[in-house]
Protein backbone atom coordinates (compact mmCIF):
# COMPACT_ATOMS: atom_id res chain seq x y z
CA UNK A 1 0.00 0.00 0.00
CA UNK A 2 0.76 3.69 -0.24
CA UNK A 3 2.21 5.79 2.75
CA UNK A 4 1.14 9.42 3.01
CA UNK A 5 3.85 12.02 2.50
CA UNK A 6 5.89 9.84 0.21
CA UNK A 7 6.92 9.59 -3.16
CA UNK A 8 5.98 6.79 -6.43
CA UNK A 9 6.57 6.68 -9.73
CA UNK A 10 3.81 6.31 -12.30
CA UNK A 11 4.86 2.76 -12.49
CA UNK A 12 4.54 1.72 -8.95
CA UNK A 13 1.07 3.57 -9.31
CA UNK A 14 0.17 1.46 -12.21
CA UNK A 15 1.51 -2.01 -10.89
CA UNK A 16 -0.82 -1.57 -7.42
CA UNK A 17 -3.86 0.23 -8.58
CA UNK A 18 -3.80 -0.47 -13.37
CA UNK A 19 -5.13 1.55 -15.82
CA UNK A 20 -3.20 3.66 -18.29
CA UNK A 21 0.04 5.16 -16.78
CA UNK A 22 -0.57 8.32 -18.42
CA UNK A 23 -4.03 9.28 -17.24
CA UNK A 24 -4.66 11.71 -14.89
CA UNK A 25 -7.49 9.79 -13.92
CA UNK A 26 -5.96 5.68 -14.98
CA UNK A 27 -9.44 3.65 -15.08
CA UNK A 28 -9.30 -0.30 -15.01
CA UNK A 29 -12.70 -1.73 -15.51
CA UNK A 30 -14.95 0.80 -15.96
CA UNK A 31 -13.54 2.30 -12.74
CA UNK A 32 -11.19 5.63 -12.06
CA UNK A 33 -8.51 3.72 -9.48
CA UNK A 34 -6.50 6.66 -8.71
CA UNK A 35 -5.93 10.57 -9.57
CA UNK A 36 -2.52 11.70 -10.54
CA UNK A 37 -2.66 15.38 -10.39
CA UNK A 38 -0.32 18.08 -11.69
CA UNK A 39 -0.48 20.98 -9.59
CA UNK A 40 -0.01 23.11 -12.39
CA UNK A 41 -3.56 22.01 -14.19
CA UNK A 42 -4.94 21.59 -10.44
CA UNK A 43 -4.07 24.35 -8.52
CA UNK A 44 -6.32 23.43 -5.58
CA UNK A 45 -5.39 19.80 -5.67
CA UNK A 46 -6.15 17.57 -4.33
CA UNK A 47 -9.57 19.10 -2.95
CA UNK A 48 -11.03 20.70 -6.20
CA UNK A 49 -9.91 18.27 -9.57
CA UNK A 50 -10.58 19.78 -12.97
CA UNK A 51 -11.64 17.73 -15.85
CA UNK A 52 -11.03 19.24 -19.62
CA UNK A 53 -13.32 18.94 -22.46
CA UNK A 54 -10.93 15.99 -24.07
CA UNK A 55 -12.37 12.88 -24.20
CA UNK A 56 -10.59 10.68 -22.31
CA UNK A 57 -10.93 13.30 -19.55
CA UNK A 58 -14.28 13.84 -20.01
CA UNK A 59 -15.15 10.36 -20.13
CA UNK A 60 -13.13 9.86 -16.50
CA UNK A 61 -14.45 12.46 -14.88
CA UNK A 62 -17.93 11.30 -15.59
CA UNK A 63 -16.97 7.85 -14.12
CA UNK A 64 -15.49 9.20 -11.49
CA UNK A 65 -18.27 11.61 -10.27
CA UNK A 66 -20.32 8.32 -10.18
CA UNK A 67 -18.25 6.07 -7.89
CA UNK A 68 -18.47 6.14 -3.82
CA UNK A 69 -15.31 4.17 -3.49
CA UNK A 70 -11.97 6.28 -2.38
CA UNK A 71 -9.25 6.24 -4.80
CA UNK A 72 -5.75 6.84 -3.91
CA UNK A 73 -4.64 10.85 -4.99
CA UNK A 74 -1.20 11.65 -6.03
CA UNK A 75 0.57 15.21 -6.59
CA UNK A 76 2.91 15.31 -9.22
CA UNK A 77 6.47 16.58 -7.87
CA UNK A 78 8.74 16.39 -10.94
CA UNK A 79 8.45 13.93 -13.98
CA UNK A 80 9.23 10.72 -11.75
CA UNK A 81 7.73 11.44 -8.69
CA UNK A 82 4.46 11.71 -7.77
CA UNK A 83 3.92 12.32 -3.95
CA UNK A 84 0.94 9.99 -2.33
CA UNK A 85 -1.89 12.12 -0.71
CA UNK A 86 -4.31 9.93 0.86
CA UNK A 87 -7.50 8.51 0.04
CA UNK A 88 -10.40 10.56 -1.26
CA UNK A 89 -13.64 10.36 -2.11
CA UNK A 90 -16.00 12.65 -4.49
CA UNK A 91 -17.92 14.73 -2.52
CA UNK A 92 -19.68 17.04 -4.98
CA UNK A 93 -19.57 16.84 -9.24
CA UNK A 94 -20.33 20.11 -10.69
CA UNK A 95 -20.72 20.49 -14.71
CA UNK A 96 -22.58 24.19 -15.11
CA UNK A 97 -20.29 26.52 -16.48
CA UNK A 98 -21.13 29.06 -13.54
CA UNK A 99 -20.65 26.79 -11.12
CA UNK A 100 -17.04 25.27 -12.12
CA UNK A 101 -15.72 29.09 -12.95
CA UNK A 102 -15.08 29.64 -9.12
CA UNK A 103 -12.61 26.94 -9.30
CA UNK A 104 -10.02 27.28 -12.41
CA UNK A 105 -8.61 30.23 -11.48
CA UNK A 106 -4.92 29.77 -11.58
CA UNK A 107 -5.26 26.13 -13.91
CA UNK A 108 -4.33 27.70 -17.37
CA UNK A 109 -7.59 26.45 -18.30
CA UNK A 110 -10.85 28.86 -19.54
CA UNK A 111 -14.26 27.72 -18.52
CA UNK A 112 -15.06 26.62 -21.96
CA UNK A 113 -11.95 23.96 -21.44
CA UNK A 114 -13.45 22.57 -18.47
CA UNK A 115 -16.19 19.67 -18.78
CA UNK A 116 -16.73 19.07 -15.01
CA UNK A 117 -15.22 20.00 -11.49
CA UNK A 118 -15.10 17.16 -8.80
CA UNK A 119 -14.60 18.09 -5.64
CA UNK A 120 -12.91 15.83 -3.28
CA UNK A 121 -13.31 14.48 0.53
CA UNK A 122 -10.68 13.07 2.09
CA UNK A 123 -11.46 9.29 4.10
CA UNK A 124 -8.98 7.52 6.18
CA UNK A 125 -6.12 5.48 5.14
């Protein structure tokens, strides 16, 4: 298992929890297993997770928003590390425009590149 406060690469992600290795959100049947954030596209990570208007990441996020299981979150430090979190658990989805503009100030990304905003809740390890 994951300890909190310490660093994995995508690989060691992959080989406990699956899915693709370079998904933000890696999904292994028809579930989101894990959220590998960069704190440059999530500012307010790992609380508030932005989901673009690409596919795959709209497709996740939608999966995501509908699971009550906690999934392992991870904060990108540099390209190889990726610093474990905790376990957290969707706590709100929100998909109307005026309602995800609060929350991608400082991503990069403009409301009309965001498909949904999950909010997180952390649960014990």
């Amino acid at each position: 298992m994951f300890a909190i406060g310490k660093d994995y690469s995508r690989e060691d992600i992959h080989a406990h929890c699956g899915g693709n290795k370079q998904s933000f959100l890696p999904t292994h049947q028809g579930k989101v297993v894990a959220a590998c954030l960069k704190p440059e596209r999530n500012p307010q990570g790992p609380d508030i997770v932005l989901c673009s208007t690409r596919a795959a990441s709209r497709a996740a996020g939608r999966t995501l928003a509908r699971q009550e299981n906690a999934i392992p979150v991870f904060m990108r430090q540099d390209a190889e590390r990726w610093r474990y979190l905790g376990r957290y658990a969707v706590a709100q989805s929100l998909t109307a425009p005026a309602e995800c503009a609060p929350f991608i100030g400082g991503s990069g990304l403009t409301i009309g590149q965001v498909s949904r905003v999950i909010k997180f809740r952390r649960v014990g390890d």
